[in-house]
N, C-alpha and C. Protein backbone atom coordinates (compact mmCIF):
# COMPACT_ATOMS: atom_id res chain seq x y z
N UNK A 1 39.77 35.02 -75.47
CA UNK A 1 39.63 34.55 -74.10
C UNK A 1 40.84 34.97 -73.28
N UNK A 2 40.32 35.68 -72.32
CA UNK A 2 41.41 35.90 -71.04
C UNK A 2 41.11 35.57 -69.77
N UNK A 3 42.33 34.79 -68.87
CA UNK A 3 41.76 35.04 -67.27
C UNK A 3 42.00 36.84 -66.71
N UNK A 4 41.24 37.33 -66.10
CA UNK A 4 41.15 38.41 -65.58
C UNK A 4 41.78 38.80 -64.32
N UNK A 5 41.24 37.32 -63.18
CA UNK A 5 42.08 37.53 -62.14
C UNK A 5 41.82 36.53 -61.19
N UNK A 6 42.57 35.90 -60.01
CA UNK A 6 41.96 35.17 -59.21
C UNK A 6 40.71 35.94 -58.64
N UNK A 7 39.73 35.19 -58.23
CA UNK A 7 38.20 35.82 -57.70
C UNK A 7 38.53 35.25 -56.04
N UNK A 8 38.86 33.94 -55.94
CA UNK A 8 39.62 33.39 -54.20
C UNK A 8 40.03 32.57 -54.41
N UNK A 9 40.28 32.10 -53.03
CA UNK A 9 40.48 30.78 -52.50
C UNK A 9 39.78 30.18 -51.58
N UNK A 10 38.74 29.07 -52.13
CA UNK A 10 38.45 28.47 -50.95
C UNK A 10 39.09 27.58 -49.75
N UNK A 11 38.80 27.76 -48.87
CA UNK A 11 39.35 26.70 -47.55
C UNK A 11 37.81 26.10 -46.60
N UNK A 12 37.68 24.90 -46.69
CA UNK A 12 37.19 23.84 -45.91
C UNK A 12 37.80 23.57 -44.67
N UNK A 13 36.83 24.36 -43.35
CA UNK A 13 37.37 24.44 -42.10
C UNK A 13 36.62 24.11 -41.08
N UNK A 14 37.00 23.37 -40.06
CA UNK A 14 35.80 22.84 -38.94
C UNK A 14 35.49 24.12 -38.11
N UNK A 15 36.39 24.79 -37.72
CA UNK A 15 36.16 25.74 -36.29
C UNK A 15 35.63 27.29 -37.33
N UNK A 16 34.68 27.56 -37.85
CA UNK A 16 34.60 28.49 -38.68
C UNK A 16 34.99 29.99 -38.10
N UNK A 17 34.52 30.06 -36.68
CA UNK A 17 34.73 31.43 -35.71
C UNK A 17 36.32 31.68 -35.78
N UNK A 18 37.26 30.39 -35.48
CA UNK A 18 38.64 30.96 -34.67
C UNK A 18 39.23 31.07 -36.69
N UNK A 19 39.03 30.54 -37.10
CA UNK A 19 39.86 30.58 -38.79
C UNK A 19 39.39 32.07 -39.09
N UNK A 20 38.40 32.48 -38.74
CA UNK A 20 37.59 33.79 -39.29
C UNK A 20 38.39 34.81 -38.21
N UNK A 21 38.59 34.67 -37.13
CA UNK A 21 38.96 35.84 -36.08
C UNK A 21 40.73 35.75 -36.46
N UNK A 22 41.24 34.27 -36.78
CA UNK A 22 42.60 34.82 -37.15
C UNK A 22 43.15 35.40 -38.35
N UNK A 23 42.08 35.26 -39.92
CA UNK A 23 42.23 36.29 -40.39
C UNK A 23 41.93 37.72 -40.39
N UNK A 24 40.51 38.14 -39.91
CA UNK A 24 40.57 39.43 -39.25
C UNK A 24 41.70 39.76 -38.93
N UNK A 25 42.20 38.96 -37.38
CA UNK A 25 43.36 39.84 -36.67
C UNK A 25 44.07 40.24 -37.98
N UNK A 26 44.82 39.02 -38.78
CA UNK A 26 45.63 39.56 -39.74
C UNK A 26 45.42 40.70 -40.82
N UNK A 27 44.11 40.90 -40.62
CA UNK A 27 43.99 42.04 -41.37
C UNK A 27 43.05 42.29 -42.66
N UNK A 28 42.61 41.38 -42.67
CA UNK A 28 41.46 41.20 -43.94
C UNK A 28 40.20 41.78 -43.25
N UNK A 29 39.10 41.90 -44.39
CA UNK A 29 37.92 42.21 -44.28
C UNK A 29 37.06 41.46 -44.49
N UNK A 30 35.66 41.26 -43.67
CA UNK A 30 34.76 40.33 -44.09
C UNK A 30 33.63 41.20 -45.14
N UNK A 31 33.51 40.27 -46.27
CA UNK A 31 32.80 41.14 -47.42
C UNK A 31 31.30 40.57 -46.74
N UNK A 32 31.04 39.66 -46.79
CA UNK A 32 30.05 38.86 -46.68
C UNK A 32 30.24 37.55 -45.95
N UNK A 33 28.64 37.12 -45.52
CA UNK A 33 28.91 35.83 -44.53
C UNK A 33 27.43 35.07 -44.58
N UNK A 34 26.84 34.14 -44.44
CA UNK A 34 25.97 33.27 -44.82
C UNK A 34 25.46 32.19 -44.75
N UNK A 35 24.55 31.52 -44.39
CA UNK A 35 23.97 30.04 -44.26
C UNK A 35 23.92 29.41 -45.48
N UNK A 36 24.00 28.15 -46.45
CA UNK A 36 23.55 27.81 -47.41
C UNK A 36 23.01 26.42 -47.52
N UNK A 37 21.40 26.22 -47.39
CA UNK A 37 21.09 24.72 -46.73
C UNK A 37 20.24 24.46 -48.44
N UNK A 38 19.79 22.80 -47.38
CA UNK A 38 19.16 22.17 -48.98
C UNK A 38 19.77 21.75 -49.73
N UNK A 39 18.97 21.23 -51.10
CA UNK A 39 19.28 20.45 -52.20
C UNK A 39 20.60 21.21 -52.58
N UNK A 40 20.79 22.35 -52.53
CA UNK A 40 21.74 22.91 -53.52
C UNK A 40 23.14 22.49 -52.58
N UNK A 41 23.20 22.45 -51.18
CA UNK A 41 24.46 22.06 -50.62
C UNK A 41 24.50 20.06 -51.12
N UNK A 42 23.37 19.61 -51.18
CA UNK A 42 23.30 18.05 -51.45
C UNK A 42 23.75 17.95 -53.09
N UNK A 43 23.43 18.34 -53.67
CA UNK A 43 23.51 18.20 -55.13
C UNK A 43 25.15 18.44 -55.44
N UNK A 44 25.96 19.46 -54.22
CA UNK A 44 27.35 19.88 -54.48
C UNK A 44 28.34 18.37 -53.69
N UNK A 45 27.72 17.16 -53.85
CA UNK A 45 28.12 15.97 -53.07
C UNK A 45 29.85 15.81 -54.03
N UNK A 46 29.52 15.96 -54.70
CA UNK A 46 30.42 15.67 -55.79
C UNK A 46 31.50 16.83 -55.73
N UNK A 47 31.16 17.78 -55.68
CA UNK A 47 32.54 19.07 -55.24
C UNK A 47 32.97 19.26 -53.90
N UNK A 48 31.73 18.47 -53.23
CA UNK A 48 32.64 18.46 -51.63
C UNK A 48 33.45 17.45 -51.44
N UNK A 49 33.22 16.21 -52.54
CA UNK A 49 34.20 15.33 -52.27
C UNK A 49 33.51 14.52 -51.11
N UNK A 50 31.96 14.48 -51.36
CA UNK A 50 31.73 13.67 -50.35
C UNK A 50 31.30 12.40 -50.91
N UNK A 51 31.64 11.53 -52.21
CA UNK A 51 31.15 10.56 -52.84
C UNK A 51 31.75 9.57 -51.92
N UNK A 52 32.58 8.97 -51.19
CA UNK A 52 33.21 7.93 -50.45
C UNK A 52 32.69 8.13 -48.89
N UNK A 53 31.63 9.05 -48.77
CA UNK A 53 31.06 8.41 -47.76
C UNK A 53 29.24 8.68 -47.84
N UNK A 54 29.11 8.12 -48.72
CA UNK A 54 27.55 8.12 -49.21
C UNK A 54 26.51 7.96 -47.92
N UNK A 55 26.88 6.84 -46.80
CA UNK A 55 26.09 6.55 -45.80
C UNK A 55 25.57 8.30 -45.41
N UNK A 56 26.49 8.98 -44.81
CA UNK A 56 26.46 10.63 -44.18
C UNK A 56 25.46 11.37 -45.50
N UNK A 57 25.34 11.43 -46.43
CA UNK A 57 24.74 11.95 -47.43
C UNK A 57 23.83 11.57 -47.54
N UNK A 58 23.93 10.01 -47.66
CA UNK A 58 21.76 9.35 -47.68
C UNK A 58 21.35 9.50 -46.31
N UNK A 59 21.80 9.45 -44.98
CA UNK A 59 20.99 10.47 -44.03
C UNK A 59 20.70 11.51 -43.76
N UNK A 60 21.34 12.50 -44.83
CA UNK A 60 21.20 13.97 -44.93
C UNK A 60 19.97 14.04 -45.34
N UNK A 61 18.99 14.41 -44.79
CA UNK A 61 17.85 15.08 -45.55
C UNK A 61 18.28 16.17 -46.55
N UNK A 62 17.35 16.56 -47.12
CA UNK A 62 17.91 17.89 -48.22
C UNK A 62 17.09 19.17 -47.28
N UNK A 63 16.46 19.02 -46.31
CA UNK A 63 16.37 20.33 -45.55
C UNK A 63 17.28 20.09 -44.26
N UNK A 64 18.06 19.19 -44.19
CA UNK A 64 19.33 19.26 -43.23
C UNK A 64 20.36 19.87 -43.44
N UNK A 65 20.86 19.26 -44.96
CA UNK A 65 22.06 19.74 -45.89
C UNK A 65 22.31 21.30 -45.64
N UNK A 66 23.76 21.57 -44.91
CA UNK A 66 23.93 23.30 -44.81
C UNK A 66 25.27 23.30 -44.81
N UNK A 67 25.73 24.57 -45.15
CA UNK A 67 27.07 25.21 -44.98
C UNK A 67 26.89 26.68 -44.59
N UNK A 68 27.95 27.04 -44.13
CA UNK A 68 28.00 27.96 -43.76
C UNK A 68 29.41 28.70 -44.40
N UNK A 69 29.30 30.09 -45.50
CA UNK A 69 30.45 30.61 -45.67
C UNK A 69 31.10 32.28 -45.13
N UNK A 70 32.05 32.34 -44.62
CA UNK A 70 32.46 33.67 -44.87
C UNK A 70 33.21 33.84 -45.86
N UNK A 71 32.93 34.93 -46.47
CA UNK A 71 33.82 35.65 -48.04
C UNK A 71 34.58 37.05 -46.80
N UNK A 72 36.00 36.63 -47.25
CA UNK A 72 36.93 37.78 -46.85
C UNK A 72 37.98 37.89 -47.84
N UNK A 73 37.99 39.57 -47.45
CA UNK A 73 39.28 39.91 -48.54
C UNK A 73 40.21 41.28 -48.05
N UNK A 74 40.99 41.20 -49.32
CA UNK A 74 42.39 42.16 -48.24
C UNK A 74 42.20 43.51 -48.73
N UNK A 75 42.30 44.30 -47.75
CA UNK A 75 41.65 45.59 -47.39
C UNK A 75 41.89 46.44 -48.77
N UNK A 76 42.62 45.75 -49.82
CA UNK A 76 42.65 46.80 -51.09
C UNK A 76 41.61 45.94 -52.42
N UNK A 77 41.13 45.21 -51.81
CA UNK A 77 40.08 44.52 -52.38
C UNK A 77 40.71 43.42 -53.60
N UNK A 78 41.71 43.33 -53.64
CA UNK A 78 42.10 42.64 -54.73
C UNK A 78 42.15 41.19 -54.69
N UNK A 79 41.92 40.39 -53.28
CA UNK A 79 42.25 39.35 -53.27
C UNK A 79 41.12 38.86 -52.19
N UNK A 80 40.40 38.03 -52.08
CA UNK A 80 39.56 36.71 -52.00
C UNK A 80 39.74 35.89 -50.93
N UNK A 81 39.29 35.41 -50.06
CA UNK A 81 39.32 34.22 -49.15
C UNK A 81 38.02 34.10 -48.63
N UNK A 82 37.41 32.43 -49.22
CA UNK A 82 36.06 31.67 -48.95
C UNK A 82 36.37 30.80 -47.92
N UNK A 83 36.16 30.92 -46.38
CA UNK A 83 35.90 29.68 -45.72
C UNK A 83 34.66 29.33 -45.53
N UNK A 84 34.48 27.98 -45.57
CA UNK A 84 33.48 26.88 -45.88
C UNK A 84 33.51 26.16 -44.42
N UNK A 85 32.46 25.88 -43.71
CA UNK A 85 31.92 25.25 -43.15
C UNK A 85 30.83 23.99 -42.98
N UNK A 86 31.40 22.69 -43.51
CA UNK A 86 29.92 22.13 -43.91
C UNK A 86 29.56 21.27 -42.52
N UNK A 87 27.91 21.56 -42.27
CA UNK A 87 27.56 21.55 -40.81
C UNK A 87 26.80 19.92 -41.70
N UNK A 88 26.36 19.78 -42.49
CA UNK A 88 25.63 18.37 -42.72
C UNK A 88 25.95 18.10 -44.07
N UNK A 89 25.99 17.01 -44.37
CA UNK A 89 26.61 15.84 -44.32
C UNK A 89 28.25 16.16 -43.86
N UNK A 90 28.51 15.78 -43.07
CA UNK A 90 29.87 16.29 -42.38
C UNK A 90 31.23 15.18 -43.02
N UNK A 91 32.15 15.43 -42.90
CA UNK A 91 33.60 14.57 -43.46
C UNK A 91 34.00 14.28 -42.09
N UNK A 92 34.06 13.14 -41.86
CA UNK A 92 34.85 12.66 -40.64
C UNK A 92 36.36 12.73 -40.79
N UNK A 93 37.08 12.55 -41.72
CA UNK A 93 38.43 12.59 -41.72
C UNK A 93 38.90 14.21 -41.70
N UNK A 94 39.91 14.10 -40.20
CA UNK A 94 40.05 14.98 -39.25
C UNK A 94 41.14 15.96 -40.77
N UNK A 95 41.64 17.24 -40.23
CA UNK A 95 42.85 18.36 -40.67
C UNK A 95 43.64 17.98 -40.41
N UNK A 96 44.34 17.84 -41.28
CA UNK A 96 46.27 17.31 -41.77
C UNK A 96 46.30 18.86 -41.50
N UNK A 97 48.02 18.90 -40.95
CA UNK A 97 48.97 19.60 -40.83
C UNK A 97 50.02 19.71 -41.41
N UNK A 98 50.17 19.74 -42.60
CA UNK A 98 51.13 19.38 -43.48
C UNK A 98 52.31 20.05 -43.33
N UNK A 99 53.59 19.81 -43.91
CA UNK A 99 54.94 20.72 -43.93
C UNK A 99 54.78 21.88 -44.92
N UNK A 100 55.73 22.81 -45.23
CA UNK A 100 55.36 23.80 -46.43
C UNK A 100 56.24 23.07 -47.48
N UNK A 101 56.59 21.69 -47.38
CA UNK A 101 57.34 21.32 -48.90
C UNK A 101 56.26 20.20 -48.60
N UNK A 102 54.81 20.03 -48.71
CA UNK A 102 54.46 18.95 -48.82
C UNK A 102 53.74 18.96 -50.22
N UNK A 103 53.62 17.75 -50.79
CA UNK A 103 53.01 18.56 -52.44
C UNK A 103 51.38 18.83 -52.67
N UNK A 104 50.99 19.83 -53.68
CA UNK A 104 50.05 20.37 -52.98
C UNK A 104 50.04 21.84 -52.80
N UNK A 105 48.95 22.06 -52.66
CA UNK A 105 48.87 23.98 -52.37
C UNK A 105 49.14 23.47 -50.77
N UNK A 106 49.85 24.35 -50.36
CA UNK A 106 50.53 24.89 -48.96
C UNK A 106 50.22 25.89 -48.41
N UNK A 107 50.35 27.17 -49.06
CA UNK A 107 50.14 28.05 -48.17
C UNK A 107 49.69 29.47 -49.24
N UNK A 108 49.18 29.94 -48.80
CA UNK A 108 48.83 31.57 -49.03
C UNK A 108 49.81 32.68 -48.96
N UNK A 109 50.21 33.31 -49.90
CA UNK A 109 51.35 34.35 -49.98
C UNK A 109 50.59 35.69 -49.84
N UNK A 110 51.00 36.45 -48.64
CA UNK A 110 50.86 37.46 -48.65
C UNK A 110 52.15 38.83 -48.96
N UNK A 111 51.82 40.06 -49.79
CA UNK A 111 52.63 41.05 -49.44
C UNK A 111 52.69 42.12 -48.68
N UNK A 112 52.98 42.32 -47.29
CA UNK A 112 52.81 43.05 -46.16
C UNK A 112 53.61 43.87 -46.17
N UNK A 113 53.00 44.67 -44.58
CA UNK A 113 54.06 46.05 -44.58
C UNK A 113 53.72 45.76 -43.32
N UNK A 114 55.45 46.45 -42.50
CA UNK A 114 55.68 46.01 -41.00
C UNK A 114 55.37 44.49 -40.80
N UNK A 115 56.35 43.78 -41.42
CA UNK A 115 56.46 41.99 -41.17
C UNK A 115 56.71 42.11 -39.21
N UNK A 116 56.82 42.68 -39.03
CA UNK A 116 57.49 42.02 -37.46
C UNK A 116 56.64 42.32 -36.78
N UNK A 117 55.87 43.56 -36.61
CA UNK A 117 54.84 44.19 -36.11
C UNK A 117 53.50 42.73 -36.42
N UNK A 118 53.12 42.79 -37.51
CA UNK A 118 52.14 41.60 -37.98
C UNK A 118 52.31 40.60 -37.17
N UNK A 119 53.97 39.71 -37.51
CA UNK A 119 53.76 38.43 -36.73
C UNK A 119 53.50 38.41 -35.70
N UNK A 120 54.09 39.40 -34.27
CA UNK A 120 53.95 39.61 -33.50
C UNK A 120 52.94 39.88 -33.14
N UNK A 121 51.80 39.99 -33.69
CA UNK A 121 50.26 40.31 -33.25
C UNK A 121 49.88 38.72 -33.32
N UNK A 122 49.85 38.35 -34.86
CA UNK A 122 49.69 36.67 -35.25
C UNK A 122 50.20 35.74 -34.01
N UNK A 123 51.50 35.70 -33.98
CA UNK A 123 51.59 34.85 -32.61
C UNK A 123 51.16 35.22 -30.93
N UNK A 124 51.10 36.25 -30.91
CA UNK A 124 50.26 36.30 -29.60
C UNK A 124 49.13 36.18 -29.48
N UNK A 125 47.99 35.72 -30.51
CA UNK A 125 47.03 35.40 -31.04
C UNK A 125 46.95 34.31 -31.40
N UNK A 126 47.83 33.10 -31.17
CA UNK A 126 48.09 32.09 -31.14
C UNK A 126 49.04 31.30 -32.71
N UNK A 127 49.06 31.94 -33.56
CA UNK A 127 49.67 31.44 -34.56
C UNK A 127 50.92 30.96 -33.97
N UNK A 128 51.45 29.67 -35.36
CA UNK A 128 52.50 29.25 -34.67
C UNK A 128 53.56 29.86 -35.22
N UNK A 129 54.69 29.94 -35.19
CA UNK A 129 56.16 30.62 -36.14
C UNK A 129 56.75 29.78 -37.19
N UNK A 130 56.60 29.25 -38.18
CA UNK A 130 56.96 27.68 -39.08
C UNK A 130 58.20 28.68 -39.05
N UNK A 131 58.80 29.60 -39.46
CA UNK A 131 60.33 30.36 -39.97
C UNK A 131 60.42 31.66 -39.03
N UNK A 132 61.55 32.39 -38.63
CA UNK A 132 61.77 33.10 -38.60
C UNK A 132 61.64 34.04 -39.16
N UNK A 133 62.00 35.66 -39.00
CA UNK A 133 61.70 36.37 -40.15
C UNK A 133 63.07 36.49 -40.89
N UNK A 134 63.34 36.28 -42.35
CA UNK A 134 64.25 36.58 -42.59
C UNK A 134 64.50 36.96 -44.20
N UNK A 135 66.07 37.28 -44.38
CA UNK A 135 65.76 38.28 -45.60
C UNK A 135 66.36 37.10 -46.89
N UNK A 136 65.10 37.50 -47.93
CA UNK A 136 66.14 36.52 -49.32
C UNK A 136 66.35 37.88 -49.99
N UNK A 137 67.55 37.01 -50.85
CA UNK A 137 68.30 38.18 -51.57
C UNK A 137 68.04 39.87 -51.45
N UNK A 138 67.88 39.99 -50.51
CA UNK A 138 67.75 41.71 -50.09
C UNK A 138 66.65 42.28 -50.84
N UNK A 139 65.77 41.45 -51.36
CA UNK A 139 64.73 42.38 -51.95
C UNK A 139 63.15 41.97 -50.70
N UNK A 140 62.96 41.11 -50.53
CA UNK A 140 62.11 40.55 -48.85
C UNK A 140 62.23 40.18 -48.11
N UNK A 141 61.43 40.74 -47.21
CA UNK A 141 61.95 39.59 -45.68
C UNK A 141 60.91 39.06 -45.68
N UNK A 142 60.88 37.42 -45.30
CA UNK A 142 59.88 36.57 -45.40
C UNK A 142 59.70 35.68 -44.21
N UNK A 143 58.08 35.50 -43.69
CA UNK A 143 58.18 34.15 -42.26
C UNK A 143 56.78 33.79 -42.59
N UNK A 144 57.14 32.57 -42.30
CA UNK A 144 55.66 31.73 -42.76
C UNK A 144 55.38 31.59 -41.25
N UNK A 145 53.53 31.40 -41.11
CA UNK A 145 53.31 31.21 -40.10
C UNK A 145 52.15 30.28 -40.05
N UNK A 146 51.56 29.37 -38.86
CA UNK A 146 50.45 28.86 -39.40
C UNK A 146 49.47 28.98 -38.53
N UNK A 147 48.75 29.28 -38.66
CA UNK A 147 47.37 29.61 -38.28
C UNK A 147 46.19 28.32 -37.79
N UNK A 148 45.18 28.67 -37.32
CA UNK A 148 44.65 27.42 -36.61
C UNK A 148 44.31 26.21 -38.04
N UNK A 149 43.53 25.46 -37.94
CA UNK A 149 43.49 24.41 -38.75
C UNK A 149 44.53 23.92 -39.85
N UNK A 150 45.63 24.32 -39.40
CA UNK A 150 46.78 23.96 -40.48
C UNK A 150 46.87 25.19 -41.52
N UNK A 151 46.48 26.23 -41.32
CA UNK A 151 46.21 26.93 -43.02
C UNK A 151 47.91 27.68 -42.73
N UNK A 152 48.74 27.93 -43.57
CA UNK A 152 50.10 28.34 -44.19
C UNK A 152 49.74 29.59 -44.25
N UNK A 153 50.55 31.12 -43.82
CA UNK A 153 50.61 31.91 -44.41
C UNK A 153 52.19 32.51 -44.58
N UNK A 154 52.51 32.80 -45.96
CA UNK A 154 53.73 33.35 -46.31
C UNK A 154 53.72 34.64 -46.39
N UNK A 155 54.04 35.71 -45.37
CA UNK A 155 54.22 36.88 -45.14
C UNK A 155 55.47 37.76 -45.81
N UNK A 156 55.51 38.55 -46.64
CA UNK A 156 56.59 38.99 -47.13
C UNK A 156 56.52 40.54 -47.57
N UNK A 157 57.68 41.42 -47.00
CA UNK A 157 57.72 42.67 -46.87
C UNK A 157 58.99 43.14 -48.16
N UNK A 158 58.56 43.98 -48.72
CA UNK A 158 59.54 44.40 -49.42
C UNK A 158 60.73 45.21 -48.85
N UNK A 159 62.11 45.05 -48.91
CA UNK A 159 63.28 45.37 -48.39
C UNK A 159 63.36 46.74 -49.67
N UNK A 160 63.42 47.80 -48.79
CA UNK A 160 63.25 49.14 -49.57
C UNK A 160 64.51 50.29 -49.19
């Protein structure tokens, strides 16, 4: 038995368009994109983590029950990103904004080329700046930035 490789990461996001247009900008590709209704989104009650609010679920019909996903990935195909949209039975508890030392997955590491060029597209596109760009031990320069619904990205260029 071996793991082979990460396949993604999913992210659970309300605004599915602006999370999808700010990774584009950044540079990914959309592989695929999709509706997924019915029993099979109802039956996943338990992986959405929707057991603590059962009321939203027993009014879900099972031809209500939908999500919606885009599959994107980075232009050398090696790496994965699932955002999730669930349009019924919905989670009322709103997106935390967490710090990048909060515990917990945080953020997404990317390895880029032209860090300054990038952010500079990212924030005029609305991302926010969590760091500056700057260099650790002379081998990257690194700036985290965050993107709409709270999502973390750690940008890092190799110092060559």
């Amino acid at each position: 038995m071996k793991i082979r490789k990460i396949d993604h990461v999913g992210i659970i996001v309300n605004d599915l368009p602006a999370v999808k247009a700010f990774f584009l900008d950044f540079g990914l590709e959309v592989l695929g994109e999709g509706k997924v209704e019915g029993e099979w989104v109802k039956r996943m009650e338990r992986i959405l983590g929707l057991q603590g609010i059962k009321e939203d679920v027993a009014k879900t019909s099972d031809s209500d029950a939908n999500l919606e996903i885009v599959m994107l990935r980075t232009p050398d195909g090696e790496a994965n990103i699932e955002l999730v949209k669930l349009n019924a039975p919905s989670n009322p508890i709103s997106i935390q904004h967490p710090l990048t030392n909060t515990k917990g997955i945080q953020h997404i590491a990317f390895n880029v080329e032209d860090i300054e060029a990038l952010v500079n597209n990212l924030t005029k596109k609305g991302a926010e700046l969590i760091s500056d760009i700057y260099s650790y031990e002379n081998a990257y320069k690194l700036c985290y930035v965050r993107g709409p619904e709270g999502i973390i990205l750690e940008l890092a260029e190799e110092i060559k």
